[in-house]
Protein backbone atom coordinates (compact mmCIF):
# COMPACT_ATOMS: atom_id res chain seq x y z
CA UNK A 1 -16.74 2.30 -6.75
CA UNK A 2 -15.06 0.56 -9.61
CA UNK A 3 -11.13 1.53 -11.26
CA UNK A 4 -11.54 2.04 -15.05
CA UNK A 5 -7.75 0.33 -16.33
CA UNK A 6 -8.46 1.92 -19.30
CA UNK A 7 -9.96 5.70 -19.52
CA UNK A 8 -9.34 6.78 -23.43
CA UNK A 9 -9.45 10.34 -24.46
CA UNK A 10 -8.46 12.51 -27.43
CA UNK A 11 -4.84 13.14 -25.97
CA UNK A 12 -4.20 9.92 -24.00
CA UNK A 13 -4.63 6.62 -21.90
CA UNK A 14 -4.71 6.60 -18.21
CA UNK A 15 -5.90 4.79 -15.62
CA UNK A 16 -8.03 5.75 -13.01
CA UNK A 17 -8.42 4.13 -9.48
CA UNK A 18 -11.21 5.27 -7.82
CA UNK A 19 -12.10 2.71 -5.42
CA UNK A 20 -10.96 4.92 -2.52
CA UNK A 21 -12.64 7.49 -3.64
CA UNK A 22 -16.27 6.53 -1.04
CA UNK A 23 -13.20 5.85 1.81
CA UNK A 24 -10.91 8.78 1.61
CA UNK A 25 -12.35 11.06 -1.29
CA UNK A 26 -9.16 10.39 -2.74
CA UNK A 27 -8.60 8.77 -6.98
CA UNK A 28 -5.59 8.22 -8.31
CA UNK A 29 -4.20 8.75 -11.99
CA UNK A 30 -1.57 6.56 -13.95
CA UNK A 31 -0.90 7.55 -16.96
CA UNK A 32 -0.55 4.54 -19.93
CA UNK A 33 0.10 6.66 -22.84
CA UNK A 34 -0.31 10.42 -24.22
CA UNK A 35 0.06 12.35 -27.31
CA UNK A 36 3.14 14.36 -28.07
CA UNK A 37 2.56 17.90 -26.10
CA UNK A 38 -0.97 16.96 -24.38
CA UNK A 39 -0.16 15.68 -20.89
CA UNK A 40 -2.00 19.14 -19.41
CA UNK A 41 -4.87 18.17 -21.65
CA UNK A 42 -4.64 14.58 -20.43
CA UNK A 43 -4.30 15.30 -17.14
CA UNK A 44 -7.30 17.56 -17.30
CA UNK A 45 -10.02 15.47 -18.63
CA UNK A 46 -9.00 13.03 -15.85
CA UNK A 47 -9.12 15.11 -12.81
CA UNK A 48 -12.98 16.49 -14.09
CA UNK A 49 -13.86 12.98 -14.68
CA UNK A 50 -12.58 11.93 -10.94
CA UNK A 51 -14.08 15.17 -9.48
CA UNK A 52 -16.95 14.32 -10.75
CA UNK A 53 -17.15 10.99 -9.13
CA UNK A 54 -16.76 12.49 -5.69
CA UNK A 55 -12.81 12.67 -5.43
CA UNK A 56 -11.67 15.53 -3.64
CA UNK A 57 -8.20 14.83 -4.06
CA UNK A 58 -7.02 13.63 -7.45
CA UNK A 59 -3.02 12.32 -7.34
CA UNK A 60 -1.89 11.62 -10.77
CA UNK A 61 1.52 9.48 -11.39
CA UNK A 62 3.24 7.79 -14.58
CA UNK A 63 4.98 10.25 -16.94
CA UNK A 64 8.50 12.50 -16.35
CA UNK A 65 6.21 15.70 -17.52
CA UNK A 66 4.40 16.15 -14.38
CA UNK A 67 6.99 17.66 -12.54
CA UNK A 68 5.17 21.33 -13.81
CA UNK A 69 2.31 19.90 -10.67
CA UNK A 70 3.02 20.19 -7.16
CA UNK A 71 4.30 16.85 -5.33
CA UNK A 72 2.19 14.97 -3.40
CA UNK A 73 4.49 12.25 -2.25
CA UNK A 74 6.95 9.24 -3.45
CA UNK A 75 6.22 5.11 -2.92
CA UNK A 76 9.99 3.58 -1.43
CA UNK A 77 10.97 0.19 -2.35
CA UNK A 78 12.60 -1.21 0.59
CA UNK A 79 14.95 -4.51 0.80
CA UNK A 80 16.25 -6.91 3.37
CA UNK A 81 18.83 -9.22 2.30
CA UNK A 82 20.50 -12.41 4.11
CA UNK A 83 18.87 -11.75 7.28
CA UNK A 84 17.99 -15.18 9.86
CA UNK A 85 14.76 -16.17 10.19
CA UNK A 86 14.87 -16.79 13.87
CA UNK A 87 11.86 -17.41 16.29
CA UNK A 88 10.13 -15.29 18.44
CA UNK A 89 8.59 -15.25 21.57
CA UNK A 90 5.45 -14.42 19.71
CA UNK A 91 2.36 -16.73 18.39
CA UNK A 92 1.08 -16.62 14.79
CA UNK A 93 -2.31 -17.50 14.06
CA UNK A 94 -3.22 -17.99 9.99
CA UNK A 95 -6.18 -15.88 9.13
CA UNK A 96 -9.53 -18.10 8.64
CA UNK A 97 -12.71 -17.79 7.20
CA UNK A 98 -14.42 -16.92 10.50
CA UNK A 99 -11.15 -14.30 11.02
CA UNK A 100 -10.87 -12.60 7.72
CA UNK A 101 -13.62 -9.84 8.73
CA UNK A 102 -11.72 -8.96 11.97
CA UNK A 103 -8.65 -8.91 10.14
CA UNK A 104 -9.71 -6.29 7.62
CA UNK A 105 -11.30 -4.58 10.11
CA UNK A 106 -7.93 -3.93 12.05
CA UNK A 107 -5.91 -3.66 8.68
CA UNK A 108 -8.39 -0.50 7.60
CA UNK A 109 -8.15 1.19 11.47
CA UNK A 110 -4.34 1.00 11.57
CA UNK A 111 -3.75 1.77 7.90
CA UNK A 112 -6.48 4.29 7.31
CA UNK A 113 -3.98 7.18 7.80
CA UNK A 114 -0.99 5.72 5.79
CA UNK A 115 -0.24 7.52 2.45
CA UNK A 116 -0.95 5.21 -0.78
CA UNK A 117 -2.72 2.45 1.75
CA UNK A 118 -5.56 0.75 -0.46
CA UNK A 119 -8.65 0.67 2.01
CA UNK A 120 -9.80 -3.28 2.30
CA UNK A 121 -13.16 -3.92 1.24
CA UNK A 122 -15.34 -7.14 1.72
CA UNK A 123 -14.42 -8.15 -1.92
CA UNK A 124 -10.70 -8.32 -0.99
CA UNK A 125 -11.41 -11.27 1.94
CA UNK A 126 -11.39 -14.24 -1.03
CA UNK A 127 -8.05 -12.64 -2.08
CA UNK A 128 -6.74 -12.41 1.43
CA UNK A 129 -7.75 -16.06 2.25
CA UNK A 130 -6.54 -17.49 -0.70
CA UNK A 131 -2.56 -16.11 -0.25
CA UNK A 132 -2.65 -17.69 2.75
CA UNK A 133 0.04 -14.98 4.16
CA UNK A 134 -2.21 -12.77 6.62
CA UNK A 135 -1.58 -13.62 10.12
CA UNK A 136 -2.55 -12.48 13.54
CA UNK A 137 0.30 -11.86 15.96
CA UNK A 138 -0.48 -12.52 19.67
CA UNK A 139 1.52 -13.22 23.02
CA UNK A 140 0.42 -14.34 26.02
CA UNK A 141 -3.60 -13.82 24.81
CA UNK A 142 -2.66 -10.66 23.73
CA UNK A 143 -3.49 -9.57 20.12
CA UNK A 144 0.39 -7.38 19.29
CA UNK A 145 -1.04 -6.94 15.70
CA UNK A 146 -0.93 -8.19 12.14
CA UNK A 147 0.51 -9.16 8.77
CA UNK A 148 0.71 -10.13 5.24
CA UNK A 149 2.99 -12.09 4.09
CA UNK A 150 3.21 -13.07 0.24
CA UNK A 151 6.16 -15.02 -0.60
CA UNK A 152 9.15 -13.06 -0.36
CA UNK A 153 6.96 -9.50 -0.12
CA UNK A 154 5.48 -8.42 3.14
CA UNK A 155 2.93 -6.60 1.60
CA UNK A 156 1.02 -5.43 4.93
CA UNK A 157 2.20 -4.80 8.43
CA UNK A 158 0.81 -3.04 11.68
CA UNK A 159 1.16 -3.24 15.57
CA UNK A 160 -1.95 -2.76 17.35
CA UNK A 161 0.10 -2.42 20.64
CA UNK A 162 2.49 1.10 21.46
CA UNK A 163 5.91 -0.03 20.96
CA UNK A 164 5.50 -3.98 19.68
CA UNK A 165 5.96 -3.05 15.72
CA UNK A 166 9.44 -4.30 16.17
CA UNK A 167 7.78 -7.61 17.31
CA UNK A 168 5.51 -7.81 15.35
CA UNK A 169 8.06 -7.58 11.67
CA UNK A 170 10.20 -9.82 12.95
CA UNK A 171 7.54 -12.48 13.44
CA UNK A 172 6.22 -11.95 9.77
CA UNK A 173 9.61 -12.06 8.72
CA UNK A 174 9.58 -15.80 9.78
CA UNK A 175 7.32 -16.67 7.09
CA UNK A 176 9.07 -15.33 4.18
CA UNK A 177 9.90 -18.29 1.40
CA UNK A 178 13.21 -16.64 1.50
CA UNK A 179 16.49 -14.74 3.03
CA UNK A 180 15.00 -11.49 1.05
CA UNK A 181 12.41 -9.73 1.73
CA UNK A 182 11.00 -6.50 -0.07
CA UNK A 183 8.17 -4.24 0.71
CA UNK A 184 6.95 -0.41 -0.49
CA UNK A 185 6.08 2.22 1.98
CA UNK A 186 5.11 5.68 1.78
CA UNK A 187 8.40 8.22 1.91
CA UNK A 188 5.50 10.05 4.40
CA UNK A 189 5.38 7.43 6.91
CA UNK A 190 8.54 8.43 8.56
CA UNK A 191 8.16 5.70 11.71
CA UNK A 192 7.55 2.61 9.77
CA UNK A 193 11.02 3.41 8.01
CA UNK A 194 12.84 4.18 10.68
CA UNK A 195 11.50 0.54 11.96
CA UNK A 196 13.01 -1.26 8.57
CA UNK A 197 15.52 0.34 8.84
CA UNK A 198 16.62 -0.44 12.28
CA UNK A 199 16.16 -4.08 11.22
CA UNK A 200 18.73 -3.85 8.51
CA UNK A 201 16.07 -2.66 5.68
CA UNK A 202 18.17 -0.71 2.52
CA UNK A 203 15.85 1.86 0.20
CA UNK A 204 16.52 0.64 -3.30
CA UNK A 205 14.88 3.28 -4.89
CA UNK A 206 11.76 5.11 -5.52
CA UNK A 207 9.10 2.63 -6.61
CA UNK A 208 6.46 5.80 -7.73
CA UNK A 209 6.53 9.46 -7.56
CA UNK A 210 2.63 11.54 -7.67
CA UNK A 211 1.81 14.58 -7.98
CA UNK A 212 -1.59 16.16 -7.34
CA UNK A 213 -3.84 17.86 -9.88
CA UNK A 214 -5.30 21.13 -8.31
């Protein structure tokens, strides 16, 4: 299902992702622009229009008015600054053409659950390729789990084995173009901060706040 980036109505501009709407029944709102007083009107025409399209759940973000709906969770922006890009004991294999498939494959399983995870479709494999940051992790034969690396942004990460996550960061960290590295995680996914933050991770703020339309 396509996003419309621009959804006009009589009281506003928003737009409306809705591609994990077949994945997770799930669309997402952000608001561009509204007229004085109509962000419950706004808000409105966009939930029946993403109901409509099969969204169960309808989170809407993007304007300091829609604190009046109940919360459905906050985006961190997390930072790691000066840190040493040392070696590990693990390999890193670049992702390939015949690999991308797999890759996406795992990326979906492990980050199906997350909050605010965007579900990886077939489309996304050219994009994938072409950053030339997604990696498979592996020691001694054995697949620890994956990343995505895009300059100085790890922009995916997940261990496919109990207790390697630590191992598996710190080998995507080697990869970063620089001594700083930021990423965004869910405020929800409690064990993937406590991870950053064990490896010297600060929260620099809150990168989005939604709320969901009822």
């Amino acid at each position: 299902m396509r996003d419309i980036p621009i959804f006009t109505t009589d009281y506003g501009v928003a737009s409306l992702i809705l591609r994990e709407i077949p994945y997770k029944q799930i669309a997402y709102i952000k608001i561009q622009d509204v007229q004085p007083g109509q962000i419950s009107q706004l808000c409105e025409e966009c939930r029946q229009f993403c109901r409509a399209a099969g969204a169960d759940i309808v989170v809407v973000s993007g304007h300091p008015d829609l604190n009046r709906y109940p919360e459905y969770g906050q985006v961190l922006s997390m930072r790691l600054s000066g840190f040493s890009q040392e070696l590990t004991e693990a390999s890193m294999f670049p992702v390939t053409e015949q690999t991308v498939t797999r890759w996406r494959s795992i990326y979906n399983e492990k980050m199906g659950p997350v909050d605010f995870a965007a579900t990886m479709t077939f489309q996304d494999e050219k994009k994938i390729l072409e950053s030339g940051g997604a990696y498979f992790i592996h020691r001694e034969g054995t697949l620890l789990g994956i990343g995505w690396m895009e300059g100085s942004e790890l922009l995916a990460v997940a261990s496919c084995v109990p207790g390697m996550g630590e191992l598996v960061l710190r080998s995507m960290l080697t990869v970063a173009d620089s001594d700083s590295v930021e990423l965004e995680v869910a405020a929800s996914n409690e064990r993937a901060i406590r991870l950053y933050e064990r490896l010297g991770f600060l929260t620099m703020g809150v990168k989005n706040q939604s709320y969901r339309l009822m």
